[in-house]
N, C-alpha and C. Protein backbone atom coordinates (compact mmCIF):
# COMPACT_ATOMS: atom_id res chain seq x y z
N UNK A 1 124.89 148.13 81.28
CA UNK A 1 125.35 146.79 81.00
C UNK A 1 125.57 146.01 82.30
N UNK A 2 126.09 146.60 82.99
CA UNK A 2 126.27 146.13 84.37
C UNK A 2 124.81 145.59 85.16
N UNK A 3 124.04 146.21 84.75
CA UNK A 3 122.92 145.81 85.33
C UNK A 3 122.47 144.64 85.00
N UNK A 4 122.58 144.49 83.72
CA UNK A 4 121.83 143.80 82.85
C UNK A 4 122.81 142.45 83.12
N UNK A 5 123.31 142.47 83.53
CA UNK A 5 124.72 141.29 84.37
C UNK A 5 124.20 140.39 85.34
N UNK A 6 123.82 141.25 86.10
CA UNK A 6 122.99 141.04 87.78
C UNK A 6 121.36 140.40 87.50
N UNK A 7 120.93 141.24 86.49
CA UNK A 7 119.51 140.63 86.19
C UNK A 7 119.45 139.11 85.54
N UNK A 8 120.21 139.01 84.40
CA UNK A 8 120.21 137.50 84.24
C UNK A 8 120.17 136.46 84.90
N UNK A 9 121.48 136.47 85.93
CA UNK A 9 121.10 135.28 86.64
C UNK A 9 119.63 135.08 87.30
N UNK A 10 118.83 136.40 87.80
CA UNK A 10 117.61 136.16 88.44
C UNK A 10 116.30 135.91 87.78
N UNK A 11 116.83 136.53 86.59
CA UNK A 11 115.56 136.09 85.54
C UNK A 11 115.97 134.42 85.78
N UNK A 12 116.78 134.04 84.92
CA UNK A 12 116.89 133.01 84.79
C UNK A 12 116.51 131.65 86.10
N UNK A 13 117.03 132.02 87.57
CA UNK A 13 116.62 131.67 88.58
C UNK A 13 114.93 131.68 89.00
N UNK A 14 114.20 132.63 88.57
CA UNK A 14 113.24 132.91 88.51
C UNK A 14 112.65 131.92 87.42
N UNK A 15 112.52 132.00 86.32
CA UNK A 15 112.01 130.61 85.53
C UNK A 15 112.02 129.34 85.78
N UNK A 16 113.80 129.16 86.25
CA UNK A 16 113.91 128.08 86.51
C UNK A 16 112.68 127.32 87.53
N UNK A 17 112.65 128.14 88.42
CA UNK A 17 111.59 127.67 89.77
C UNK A 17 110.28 127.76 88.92
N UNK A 18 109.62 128.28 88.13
CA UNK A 18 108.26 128.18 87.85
C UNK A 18 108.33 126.13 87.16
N UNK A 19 109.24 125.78 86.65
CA UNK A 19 109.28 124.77 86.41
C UNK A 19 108.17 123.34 86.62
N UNK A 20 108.97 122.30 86.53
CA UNK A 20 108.30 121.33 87.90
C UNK A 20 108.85 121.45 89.26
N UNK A 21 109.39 122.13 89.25
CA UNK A 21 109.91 121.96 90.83
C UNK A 21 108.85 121.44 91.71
N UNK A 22 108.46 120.88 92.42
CA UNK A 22 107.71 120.74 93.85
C UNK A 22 108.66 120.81 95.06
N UNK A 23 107.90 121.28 96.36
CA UNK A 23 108.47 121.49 97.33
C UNK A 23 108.54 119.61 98.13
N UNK A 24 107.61 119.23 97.55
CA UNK A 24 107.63 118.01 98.43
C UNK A 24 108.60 116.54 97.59
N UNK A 25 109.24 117.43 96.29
CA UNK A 25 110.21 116.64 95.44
C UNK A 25 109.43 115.35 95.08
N UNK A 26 108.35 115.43 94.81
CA UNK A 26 107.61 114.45 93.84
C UNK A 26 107.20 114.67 92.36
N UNK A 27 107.11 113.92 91.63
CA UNK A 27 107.46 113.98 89.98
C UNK A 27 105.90 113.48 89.80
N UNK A 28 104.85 114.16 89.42
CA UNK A 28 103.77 113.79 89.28
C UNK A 28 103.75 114.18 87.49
N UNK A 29 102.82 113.33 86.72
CA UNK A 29 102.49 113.49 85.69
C UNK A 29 100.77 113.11 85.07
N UNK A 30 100.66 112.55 86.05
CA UNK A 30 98.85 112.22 85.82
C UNK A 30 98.30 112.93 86.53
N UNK A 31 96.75 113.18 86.45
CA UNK A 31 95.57 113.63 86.61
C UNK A 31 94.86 113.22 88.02
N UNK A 32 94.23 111.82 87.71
CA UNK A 32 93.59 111.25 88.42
C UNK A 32 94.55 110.09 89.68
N UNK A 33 94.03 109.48 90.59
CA UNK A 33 94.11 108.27 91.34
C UNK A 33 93.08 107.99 91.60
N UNK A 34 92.98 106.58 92.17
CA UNK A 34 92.00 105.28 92.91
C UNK A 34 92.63 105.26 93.93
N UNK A 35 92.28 105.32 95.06
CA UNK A 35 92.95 104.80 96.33
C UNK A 35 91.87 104.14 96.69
N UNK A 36 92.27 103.13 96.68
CA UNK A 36 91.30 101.72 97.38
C UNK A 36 91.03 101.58 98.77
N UNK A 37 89.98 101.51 99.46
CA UNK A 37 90.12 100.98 100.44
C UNK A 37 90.74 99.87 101.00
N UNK A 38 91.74 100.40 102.05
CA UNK A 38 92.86 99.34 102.51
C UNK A 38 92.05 97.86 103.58
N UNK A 39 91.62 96.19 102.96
CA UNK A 39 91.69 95.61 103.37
C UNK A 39 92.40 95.20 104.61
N UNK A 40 91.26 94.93 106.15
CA UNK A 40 92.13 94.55 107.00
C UNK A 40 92.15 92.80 106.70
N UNK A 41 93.62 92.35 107.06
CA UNK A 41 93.66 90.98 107.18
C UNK A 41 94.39 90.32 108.09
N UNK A 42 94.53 91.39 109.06
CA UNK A 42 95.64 91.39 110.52
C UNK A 42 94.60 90.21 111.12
N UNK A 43 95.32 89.67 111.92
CA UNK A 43 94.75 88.28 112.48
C UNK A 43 94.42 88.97 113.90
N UNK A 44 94.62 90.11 114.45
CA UNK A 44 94.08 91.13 115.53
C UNK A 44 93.05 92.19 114.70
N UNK A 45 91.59 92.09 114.56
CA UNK A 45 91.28 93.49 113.64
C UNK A 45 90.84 94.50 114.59
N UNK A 46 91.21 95.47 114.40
CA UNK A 46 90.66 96.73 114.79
C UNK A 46 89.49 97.51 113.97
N UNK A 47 88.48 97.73 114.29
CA UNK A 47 87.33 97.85 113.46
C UNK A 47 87.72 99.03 112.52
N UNK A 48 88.54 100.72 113.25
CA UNK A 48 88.70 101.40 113.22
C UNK A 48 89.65 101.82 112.36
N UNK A 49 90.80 100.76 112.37
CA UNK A 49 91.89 100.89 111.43
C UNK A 49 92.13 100.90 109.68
N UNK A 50 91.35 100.08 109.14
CA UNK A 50 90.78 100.15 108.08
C UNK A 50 91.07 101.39 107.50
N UNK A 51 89.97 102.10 108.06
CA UNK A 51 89.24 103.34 107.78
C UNK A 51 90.40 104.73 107.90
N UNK A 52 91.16 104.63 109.04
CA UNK A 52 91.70 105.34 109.49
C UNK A 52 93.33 105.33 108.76
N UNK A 53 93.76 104.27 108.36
CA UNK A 53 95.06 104.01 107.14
C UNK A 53 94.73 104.66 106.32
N UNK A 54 93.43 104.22 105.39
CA UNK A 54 92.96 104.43 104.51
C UNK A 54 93.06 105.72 104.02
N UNK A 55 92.22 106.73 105.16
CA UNK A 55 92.00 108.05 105.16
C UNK A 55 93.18 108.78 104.93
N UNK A 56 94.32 108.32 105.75
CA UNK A 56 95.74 108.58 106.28
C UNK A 56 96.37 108.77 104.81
N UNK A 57 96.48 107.65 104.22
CA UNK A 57 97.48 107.78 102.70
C UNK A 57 96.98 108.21 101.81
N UNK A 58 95.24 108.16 101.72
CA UNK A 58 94.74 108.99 100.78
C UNK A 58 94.33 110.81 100.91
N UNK A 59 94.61 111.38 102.30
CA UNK A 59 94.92 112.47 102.52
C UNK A 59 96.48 113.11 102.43
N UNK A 60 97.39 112.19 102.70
CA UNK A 60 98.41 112.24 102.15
C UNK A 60 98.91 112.80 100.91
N UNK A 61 98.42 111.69 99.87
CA UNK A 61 98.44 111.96 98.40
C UNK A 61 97.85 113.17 97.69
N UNK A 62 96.68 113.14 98.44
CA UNK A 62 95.93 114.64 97.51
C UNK A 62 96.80 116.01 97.84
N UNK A 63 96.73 116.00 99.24
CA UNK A 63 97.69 117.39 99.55
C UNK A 63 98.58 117.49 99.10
N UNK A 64 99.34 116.35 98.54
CA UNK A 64 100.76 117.09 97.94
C UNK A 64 100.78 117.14 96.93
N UNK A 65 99.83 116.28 95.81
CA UNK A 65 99.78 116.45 94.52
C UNK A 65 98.89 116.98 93.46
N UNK A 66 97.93 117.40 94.33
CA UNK A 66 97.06 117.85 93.84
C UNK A 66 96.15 117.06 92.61
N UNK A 67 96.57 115.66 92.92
CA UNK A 67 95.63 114.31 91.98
C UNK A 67 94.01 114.35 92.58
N UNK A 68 93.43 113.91 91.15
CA UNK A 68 92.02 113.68 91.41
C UNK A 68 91.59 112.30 91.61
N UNK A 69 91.02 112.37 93.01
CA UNK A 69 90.25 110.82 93.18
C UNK A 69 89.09 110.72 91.99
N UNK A 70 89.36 109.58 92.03
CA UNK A 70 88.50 109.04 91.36
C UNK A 70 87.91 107.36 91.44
N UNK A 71 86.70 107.02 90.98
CA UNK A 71 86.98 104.93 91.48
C UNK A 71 86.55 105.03 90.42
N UNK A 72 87.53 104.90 89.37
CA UNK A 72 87.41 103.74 88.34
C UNK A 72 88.96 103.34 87.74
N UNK A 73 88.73 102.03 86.80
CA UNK A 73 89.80 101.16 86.89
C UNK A 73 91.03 102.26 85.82
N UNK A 74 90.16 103.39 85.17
CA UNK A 74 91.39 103.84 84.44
C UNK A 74 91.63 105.12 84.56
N UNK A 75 92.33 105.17 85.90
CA UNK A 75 93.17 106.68 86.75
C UNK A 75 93.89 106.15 86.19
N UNK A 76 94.87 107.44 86.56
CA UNK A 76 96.64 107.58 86.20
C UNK A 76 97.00 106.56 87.13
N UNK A 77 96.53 106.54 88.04
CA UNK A 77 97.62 105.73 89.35
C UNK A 77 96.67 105.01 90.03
N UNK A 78 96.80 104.10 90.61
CA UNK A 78 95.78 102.52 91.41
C UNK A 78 97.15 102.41 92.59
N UNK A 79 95.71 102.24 93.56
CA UNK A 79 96.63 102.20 94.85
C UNK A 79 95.62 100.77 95.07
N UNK A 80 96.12 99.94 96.02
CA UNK A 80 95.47 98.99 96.39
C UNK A 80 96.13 98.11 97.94
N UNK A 81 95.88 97.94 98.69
CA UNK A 81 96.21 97.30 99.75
C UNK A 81 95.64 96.37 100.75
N UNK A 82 96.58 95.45 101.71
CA UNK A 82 95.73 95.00 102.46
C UNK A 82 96.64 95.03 103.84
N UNK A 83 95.68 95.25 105.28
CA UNK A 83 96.89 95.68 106.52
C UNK A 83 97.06 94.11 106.53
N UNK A 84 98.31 93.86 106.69
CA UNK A 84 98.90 92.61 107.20
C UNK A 84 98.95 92.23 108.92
N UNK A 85 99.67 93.00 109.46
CA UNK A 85 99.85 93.42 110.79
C UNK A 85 99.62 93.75 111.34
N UNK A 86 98.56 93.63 112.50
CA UNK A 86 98.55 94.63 113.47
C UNK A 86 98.69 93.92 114.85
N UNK A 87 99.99 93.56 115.45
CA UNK A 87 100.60 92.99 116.87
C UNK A 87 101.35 94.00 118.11
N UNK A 88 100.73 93.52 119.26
CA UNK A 88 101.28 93.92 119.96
C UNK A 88 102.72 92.99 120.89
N UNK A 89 104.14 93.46 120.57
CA UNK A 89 105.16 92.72 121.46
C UNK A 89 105.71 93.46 122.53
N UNK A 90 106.35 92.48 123.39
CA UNK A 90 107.51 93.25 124.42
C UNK A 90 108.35 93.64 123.99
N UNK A 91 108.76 94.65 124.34
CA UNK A 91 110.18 95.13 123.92
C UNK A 91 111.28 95.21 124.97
N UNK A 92 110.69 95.53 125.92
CA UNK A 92 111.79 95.79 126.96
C UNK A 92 111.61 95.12 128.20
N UNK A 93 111.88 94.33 129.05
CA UNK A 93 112.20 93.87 130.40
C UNK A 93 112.49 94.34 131.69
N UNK A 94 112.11 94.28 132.45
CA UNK A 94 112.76 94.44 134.05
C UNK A 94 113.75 93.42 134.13
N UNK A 95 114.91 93.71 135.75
CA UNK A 95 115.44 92.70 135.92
C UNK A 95 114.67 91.30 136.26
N UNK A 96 113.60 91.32 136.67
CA UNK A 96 112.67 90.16 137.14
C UNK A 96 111.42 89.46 136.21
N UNK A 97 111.84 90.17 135.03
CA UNK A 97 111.22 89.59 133.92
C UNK A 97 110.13 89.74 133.55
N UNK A 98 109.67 91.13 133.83
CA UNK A 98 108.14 91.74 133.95
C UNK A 98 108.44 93.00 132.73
N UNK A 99 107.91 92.88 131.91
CA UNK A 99 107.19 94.33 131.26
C UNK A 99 107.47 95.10 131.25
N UNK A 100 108.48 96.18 130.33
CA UNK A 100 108.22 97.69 130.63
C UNK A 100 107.96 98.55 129.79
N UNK A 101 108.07 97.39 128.55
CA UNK A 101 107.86 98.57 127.64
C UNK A 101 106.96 97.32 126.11
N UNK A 102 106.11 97.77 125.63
CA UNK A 102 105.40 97.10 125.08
C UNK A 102 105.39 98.11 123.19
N UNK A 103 105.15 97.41 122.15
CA UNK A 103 105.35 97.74 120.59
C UNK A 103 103.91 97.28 119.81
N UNK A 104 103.18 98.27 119.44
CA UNK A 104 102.63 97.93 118.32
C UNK A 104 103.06 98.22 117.14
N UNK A 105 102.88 97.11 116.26
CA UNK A 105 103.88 96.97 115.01
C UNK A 105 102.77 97.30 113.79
N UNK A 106 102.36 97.56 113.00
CA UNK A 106 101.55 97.43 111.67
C UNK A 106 102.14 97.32 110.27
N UNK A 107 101.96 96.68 109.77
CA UNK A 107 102.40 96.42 108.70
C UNK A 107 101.13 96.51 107.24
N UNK A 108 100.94 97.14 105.96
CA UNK A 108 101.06 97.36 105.04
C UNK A 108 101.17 96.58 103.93
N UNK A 109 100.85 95.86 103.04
CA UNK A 109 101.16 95.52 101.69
C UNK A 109 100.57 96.28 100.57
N UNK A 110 101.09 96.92 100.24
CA UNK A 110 100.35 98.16 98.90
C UNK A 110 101.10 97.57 97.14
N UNK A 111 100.10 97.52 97.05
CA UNK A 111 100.08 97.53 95.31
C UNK A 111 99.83 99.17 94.62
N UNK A 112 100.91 99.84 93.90
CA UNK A 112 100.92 100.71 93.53
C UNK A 112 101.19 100.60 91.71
N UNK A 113 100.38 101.03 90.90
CA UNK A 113 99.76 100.97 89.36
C UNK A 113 100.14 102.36 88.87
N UNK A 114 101.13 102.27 87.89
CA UNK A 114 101.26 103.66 87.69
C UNK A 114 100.97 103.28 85.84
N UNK A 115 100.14 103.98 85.79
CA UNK A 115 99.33 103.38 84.23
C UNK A 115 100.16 104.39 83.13
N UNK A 116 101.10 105.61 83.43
CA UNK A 116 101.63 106.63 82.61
C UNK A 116 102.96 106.01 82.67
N UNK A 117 103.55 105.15 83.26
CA UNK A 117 104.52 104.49 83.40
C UNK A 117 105.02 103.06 84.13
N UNK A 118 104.47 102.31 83.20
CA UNK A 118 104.53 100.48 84.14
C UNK A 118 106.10 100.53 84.88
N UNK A 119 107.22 100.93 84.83
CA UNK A 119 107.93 100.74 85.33
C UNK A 119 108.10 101.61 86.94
N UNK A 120 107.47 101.94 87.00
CA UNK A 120 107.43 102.74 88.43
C UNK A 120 106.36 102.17 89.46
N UNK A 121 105.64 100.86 88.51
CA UNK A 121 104.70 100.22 89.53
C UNK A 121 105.51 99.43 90.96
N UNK A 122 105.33 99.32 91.81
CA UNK A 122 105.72 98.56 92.89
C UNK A 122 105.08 98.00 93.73
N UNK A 123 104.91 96.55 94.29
CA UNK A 123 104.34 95.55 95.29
C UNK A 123 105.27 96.18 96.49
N UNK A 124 105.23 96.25 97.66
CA UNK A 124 105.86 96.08 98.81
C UNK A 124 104.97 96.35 99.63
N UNK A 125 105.48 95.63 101.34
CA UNK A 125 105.01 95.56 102.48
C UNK A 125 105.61 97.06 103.28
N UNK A 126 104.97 97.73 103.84
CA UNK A 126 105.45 98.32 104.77
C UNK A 126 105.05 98.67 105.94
N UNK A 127 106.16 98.72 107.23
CA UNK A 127 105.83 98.43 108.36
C UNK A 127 106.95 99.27 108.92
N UNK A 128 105.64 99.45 110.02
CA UNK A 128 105.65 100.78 111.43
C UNK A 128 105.08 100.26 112.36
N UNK A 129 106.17 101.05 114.05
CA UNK A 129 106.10 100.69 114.58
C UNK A 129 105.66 101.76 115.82
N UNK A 130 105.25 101.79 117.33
CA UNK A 130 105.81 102.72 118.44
C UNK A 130 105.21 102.20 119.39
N UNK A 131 106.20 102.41 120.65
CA UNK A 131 106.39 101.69 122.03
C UNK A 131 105.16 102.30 122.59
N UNK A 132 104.94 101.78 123.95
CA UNK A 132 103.97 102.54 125.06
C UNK A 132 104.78 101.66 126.05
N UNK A 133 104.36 102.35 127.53
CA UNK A 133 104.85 101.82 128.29
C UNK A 133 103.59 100.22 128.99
N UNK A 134 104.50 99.51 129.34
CA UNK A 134 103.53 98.59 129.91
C UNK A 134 102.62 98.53 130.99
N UNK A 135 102.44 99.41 131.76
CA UNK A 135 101.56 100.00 132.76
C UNK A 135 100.61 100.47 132.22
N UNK A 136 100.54 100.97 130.95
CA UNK A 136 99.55 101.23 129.90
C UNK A 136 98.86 100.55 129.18
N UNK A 137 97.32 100.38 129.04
CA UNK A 137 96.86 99.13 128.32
C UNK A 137 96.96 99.73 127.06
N UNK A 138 96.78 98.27 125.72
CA UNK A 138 96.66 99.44 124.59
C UNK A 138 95.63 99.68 124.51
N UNK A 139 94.36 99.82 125.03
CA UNK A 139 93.51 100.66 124.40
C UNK A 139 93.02 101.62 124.82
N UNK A 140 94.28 102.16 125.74
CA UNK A 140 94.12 103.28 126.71
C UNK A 140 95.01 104.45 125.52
N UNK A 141 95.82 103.39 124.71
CA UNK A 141 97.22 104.31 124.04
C UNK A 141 96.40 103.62 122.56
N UNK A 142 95.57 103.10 122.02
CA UNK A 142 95.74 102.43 120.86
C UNK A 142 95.39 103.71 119.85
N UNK A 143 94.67 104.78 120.12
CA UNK A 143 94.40 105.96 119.60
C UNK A 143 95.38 106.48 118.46
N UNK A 144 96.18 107.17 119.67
CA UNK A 144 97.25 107.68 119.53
C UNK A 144 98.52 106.81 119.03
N UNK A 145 98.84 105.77 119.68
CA UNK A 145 99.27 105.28 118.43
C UNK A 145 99.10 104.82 116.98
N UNK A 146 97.76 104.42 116.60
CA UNK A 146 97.60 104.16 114.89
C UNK A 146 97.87 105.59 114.70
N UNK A 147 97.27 106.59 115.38
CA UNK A 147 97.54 108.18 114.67
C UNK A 147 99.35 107.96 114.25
N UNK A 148 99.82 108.11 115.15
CA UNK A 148 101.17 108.14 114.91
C UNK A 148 102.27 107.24 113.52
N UNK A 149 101.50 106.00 114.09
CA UNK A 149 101.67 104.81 112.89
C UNK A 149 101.53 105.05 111.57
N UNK A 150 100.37 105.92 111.76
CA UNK A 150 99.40 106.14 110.68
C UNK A 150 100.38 106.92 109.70
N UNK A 151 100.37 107.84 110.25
CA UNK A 151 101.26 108.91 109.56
C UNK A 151 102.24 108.97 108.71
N UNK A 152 103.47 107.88 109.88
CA UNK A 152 104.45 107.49 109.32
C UNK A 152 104.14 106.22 107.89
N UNK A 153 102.79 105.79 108.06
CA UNK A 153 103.04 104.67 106.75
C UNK A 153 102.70 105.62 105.84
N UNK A 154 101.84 106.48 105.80
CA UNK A 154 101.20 107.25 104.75
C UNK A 154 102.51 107.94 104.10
N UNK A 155 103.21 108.90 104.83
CA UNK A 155 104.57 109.35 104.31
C UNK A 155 105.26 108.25 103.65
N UNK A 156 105.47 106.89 104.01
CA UNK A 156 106.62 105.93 103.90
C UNK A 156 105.70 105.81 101.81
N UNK A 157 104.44 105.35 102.13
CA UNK A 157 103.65 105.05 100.84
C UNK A 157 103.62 106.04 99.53
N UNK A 158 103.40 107.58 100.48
CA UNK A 158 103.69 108.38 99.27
C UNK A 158 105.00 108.60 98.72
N UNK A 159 106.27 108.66 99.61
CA UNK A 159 107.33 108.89 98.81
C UNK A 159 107.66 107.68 97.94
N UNK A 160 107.12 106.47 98.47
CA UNK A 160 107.32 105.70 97.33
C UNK A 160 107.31 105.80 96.01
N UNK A 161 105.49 106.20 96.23
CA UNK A 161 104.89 106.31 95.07
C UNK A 161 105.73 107.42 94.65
N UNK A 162 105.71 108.44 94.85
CA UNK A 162 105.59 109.69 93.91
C UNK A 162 107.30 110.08 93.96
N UNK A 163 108.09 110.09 95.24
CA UNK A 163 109.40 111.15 95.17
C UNK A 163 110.20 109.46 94.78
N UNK A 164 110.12 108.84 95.18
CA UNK A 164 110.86 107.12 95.49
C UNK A 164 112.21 107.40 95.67
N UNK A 165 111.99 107.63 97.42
CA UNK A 165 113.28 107.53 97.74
C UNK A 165 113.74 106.11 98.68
């Protein structure tokens, strides 16, 4: 009897986890997505960026959810976007009013369609940022930063979509 004490809770612990649980705490219930190619409309274009967002949030999405691309208008989920942003500012100063530290900013507008549930659809902009130093041109650093950028919007887009935190 005693045993049989100790085993319950782990059975039970044990089921529990076969559940939905996900490790990446996203609540998926459809099949398919569309991820659109992300429109540039940054008033700076980068030929490269496009392509490279694009890739970014829609590699994102598959790895964690194991959704099927697909292009047509009736997936579970419609992603759609266009880059708003892509500027470079100063950020930081010398005492003599020179340069030291320079920001590319990108910004995001995603239309997200969740066809298994209209209320989880959401419009928003989102925007990322990271410094280089100003002795640095950007297109010595512009690489490595959209990589970086990149990343962070793709994370910022999927938890939207899927964990919405």
């Amino acid at each position: 009897m005693r045993k049989l004490f100790f085993l319950i809770p782990i059975l039970l612990i044990s089921l529990y986890g076969c559940g939905l649980y996900s490790f990446t705490g996203a609540s998926i219930q459809g099949k398919t997505i569309n991820i659109h190619t992300l429109e540039n409309r940054a008033r700076n274009v980068v030929p490269t960026l496009s392509p490279t967002l694009t890739s970014k949030v829609r590699n994102r999405i598959l790895s964690q959810t194991g959704l099927s691309p697909v292009n047509t208008t009736t997936a579970d989920y419609d992603i759609t976007g266009v880059i708003t942003t892509y500027e470079v500012t100063v950020t930081a100063l010398q005492g003599n009013q020179s340069a030291t530290q320079n920001r590319l900013t990108i910004s995001v507008a995603i239309t997200f369609k969740n066809r298994l549930d209209e209320k989880a659809d959401f419009t928003q902009t989102f925007t990322r940022f990271a410094d280089f130093p100003a002795s640095s041109t950007l297109q010595s650093q512009e690489s490595r930063l959209i990589e970086s950028i990149g990343n962070e919007l793709a994370d910022d887009i999927f938890n939207k979509a899927f964990v919405n935190w």
